[in-house]
Protein backbone atom coordinates (compact mmCIF):
# COMPACT_ATOMS: atom_id res chain seq x y z
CA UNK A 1 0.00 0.00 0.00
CA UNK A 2 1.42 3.46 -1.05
CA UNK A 3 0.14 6.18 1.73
CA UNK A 4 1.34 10.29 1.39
CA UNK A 5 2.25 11.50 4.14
CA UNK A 6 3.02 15.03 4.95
CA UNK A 7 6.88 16.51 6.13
CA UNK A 8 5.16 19.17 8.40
CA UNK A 9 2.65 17.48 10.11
CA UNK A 10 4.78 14.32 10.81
CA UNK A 11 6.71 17.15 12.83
CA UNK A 12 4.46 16.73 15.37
CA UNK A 13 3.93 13.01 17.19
CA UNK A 14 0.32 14.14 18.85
CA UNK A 15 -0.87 13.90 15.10
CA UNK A 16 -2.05 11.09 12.83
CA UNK A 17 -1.94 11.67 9.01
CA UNK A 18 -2.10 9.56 5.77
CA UNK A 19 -3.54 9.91 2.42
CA UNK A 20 -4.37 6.81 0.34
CA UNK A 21 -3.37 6.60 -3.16
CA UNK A 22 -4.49 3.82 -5.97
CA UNK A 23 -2.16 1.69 -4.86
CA UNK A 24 -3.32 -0.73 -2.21
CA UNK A 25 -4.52 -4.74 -1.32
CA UNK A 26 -3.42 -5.30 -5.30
CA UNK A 27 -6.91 -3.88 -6.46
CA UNK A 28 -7.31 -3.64 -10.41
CA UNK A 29 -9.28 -1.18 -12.80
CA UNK A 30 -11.33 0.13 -13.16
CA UNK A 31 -11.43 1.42 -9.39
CA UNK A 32 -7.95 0.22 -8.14
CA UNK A 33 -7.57 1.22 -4.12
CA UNK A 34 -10.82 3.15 -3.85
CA UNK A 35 -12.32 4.17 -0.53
CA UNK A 36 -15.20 5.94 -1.55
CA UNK A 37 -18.77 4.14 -1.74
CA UNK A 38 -20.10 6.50 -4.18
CA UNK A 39 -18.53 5.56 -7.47
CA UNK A 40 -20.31 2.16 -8.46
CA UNK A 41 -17.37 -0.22 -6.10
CA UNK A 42 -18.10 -2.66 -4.54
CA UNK A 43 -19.17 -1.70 -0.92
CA UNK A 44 -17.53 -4.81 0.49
CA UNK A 45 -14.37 -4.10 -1.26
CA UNK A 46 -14.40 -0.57 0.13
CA UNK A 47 -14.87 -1.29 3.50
CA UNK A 48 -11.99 -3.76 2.98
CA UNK A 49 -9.91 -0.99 1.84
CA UNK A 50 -11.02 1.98 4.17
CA UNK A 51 -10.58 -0.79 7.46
CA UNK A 52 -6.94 -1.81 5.85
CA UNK A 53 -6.01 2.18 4.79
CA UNK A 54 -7.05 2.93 8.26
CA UNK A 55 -5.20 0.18 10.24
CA UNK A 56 -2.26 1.25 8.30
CA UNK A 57 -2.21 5.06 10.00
CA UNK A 58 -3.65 4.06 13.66
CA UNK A 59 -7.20 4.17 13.29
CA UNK A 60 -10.38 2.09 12.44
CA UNK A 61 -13.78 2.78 10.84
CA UNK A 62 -15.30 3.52 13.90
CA UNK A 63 -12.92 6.49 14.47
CA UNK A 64 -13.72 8.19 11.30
CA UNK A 65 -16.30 11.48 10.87
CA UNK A 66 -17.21 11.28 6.80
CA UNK A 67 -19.01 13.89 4.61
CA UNK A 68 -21.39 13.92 1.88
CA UNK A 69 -18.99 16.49 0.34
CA UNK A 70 -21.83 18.76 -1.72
CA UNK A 71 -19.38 22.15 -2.36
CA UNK A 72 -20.56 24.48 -0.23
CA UNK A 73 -19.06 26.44 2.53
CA UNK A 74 -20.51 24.35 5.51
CA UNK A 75 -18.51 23.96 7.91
CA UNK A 76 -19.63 21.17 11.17
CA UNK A 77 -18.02 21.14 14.65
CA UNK A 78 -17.07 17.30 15.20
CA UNK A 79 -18.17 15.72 18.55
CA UNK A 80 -18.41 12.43 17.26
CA UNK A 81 -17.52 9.99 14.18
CA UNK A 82 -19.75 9.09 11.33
CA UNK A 83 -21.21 10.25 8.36
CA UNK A 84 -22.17 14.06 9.64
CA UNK A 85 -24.24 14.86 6.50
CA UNK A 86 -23.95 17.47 3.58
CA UNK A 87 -20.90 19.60 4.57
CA UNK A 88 -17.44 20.20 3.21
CA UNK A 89 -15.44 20.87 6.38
CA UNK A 90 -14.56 19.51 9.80
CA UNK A 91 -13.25 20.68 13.02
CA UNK A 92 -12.29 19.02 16.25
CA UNK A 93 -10.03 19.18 19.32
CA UNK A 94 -11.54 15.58 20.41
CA UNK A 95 -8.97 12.59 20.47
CA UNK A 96 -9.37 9.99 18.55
CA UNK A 97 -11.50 11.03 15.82
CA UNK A 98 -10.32 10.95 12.11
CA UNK A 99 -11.34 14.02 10.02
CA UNK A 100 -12.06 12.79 6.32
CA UNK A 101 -11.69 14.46 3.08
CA UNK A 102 -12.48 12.62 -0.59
CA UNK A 103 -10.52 13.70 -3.13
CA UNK A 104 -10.03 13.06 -6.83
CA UNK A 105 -8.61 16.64 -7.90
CA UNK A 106 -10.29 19.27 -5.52
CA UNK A 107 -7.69 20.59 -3.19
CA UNK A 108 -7.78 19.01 0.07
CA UNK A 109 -6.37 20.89 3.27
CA UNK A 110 -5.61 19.68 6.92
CA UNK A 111 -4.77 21.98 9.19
CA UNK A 112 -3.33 21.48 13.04
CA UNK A 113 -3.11 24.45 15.61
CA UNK A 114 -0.23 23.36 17.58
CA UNK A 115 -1.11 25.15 20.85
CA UNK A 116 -4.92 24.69 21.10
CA UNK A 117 -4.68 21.09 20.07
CA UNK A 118 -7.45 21.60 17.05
CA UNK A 119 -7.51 20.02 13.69
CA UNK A 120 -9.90 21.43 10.55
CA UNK A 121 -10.03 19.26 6.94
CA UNK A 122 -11.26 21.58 4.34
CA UNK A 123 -12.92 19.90 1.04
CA UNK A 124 -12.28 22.96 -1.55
CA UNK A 125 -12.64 22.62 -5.31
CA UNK A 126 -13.23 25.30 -7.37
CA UNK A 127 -16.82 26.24 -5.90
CA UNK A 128 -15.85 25.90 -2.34
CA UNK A 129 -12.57 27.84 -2.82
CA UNK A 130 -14.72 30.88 -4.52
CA UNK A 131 -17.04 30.65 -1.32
CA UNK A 132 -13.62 31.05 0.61
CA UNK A 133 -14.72 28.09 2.33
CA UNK A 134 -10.87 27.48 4.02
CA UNK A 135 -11.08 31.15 4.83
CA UNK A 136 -14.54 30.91 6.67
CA UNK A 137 -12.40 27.74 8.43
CA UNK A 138 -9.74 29.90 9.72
CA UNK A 139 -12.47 32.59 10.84
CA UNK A 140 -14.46 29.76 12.83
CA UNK A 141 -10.61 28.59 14.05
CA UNK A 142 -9.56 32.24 15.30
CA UNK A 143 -13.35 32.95 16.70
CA UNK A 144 -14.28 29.76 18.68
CA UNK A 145 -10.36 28.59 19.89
CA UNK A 146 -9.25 32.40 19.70
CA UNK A 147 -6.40 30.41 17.05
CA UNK A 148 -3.34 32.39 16.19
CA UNK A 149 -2.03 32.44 12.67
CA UNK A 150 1.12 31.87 13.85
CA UNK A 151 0.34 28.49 15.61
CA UNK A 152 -1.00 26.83 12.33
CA UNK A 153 0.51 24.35 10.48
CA UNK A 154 -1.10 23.28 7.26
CA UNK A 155 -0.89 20.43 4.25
CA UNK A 156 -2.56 20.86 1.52
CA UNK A 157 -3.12 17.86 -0.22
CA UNK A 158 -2.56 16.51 -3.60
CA UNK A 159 -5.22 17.88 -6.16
CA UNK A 160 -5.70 18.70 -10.17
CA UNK A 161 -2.86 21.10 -11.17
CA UNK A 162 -3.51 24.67 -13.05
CA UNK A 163 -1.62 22.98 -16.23
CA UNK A 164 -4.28 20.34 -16.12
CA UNK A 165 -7.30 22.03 -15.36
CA UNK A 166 -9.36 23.98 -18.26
CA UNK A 167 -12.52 25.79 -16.92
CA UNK A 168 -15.01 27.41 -19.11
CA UNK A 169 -15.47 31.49 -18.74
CA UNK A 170 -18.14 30.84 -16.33
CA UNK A 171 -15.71 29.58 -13.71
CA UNK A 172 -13.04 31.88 -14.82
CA UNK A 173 -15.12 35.25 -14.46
CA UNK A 174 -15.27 34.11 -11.00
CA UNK A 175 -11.28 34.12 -10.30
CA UNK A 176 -8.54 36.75 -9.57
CA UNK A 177 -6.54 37.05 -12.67
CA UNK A 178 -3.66 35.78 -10.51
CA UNK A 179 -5.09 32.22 -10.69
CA UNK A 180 -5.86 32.12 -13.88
CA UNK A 181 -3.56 31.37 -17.16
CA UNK A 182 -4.40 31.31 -21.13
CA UNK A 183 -2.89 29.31 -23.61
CA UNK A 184 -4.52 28.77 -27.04
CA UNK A 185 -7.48 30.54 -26.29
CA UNK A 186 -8.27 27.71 -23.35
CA UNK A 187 -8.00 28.98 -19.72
CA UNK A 188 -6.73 27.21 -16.82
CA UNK A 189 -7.36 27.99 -13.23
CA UNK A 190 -5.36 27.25 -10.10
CA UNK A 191 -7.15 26.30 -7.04
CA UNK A 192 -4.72 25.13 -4.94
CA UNK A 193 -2.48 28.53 -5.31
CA UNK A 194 -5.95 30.44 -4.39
CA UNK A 195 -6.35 28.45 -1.32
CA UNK A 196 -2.71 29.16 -0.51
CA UNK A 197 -3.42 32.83 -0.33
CA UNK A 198 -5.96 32.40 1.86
CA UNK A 199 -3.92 30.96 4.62
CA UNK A 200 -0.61 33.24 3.58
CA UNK A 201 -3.65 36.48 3.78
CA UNK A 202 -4.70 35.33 7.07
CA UNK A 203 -1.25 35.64 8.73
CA UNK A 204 0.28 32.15 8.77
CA UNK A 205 3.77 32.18 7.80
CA UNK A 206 5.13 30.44 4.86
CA UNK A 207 7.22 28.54 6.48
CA UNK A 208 3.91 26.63 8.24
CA UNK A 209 2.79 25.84 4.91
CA UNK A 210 3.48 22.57 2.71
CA UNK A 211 1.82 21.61 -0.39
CA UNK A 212 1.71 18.95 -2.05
CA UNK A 213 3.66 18.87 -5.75
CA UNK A 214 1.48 15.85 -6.64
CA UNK A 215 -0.88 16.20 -9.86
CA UNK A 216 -4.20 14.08 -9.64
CA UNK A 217 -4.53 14.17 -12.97
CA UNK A 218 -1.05 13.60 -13.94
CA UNK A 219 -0.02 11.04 -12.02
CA UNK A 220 -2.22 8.17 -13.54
CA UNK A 221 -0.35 5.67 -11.48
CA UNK A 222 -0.58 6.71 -8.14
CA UNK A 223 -3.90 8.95 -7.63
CA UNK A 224 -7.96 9.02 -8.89
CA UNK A 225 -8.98 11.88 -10.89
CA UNK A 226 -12.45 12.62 -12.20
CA UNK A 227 -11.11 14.97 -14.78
CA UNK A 228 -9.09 12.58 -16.28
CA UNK A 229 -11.35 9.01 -15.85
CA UNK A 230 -14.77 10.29 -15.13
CA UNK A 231 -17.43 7.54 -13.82
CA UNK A 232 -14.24 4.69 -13.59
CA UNK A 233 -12.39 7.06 -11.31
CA UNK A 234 -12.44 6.44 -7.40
CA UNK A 235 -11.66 8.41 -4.75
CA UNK A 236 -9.00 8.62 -2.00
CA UNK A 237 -9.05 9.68 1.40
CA UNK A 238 -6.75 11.82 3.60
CA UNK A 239 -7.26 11.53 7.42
CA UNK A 240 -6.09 13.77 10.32
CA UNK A 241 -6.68 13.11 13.82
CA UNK A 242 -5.52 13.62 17.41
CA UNK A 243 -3.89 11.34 19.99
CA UNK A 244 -2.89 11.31 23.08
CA UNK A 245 0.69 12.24 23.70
């Protein structure tokens, strides 16, 4: 099983982190390792690959709070595990619970305030990211846990890259030209570099910042995409929690 882990959170033993890739329990088209049970899988495979994915990072189903990701700007304060309904973020400072985020080229972000002992996962393609949903995250993070800037550190996750992802002028119009780029009269917009200003606006330094170099759509080998398979594609999952420590 190939799992992506992240250089900054790792930094910090009180944290558990992992996000699956295709590769896993020698699974073959046209889903490979797929942990969502949305796409047409088999559900019994995909319970056999979310309970193996999460015994491989410390956790079991039980442990894990999932969302019908619908790309909005909800955001849900997690007491407990399970599937929490139609929202596209998470926040907890409760031990032991896994925050979940599918992903198959919207930019995933997982976020750990070191000194509060909170963690957020933030579901933002393009429609969440022009809601500023990870911005509305850091507001909730800063209001509730009076959260510092300083005192987060944040992955964000592998997703579709601008060279690989062609909107329409409909999405476009909706952009800073800074995230936007034309080539042959085709535009291409880049969501995770928006989603990076957001946390670089809000105050946290660059150096609390990693992000993933990882294409979805790119790397056919290793990670689902929608953009590039469509209806065959599956999903991964990344998963942060707290532990005791």
């Amino acid at each position: 099983m190939r799992i992506i882990s992240s250089n900054l959170l790792s930094k910090f033993p009180e944290i558990i982190f992992g996000f699956s890739t295709k590769i896993g329990l020698n699974r073959e088209a046209p889903f490979f390792f797929n942990l969502s049970l949305t796409v047409g899988d088999n559900p019994n495979i995909v319970n056999e690959n979310r309970g193996k994915f999460f015994s491989e990072i410390g956790l079991n189903s039980s442990q894990i709070a999932f969302q019908k990701q619908i790309h909005s700007d909800i955001i849900k304060f997690v007491e407990k595990p399970g599937l929490l309904g139609e929202i596209d973020a998470l926040i907890t400072n409760r031990i032991g619970i896994g925050l979940a985020i599918s992903a198959a080229d919207c930019t995933p972000v997982f976020i750990y305030d070191n000194v509060n002992r909170i963690i957020a996962a933030v579901h933002s393609g393009w429609r969440g990211t022009q809601k500023k949903i990870l911005k509305k995250v850091l507001s909730n993070l800063s209001f509730h846990y009076k959260s510092h800037p300083e005192n987060f550190y944040v992955f964000i996750g592998p997703s579709i890259s601008q060279d690989n992802y062609q909107v329409g002028n409909e999405v476009a119009v909706q952009f800073d030209q800074k995230y936007l780029k034309v080539e042959n009269q085709k535009i291409f917009l880049d969501v995770a570099a928006a989603n990076k200003d957001f946390l670089l606006n809000f105050g946290i330094p660059q150096e609390n910042i990693e992000v993933s170099e990882l294409c979805t759509y790119k790397e056919k080998d290793l990670l689902h995409s929608y953009r590039r398979d469509g209806e065959f594609s599956g999903r991964m999952l990344g998963v942060i929690a707290l532990k005791e420590f």
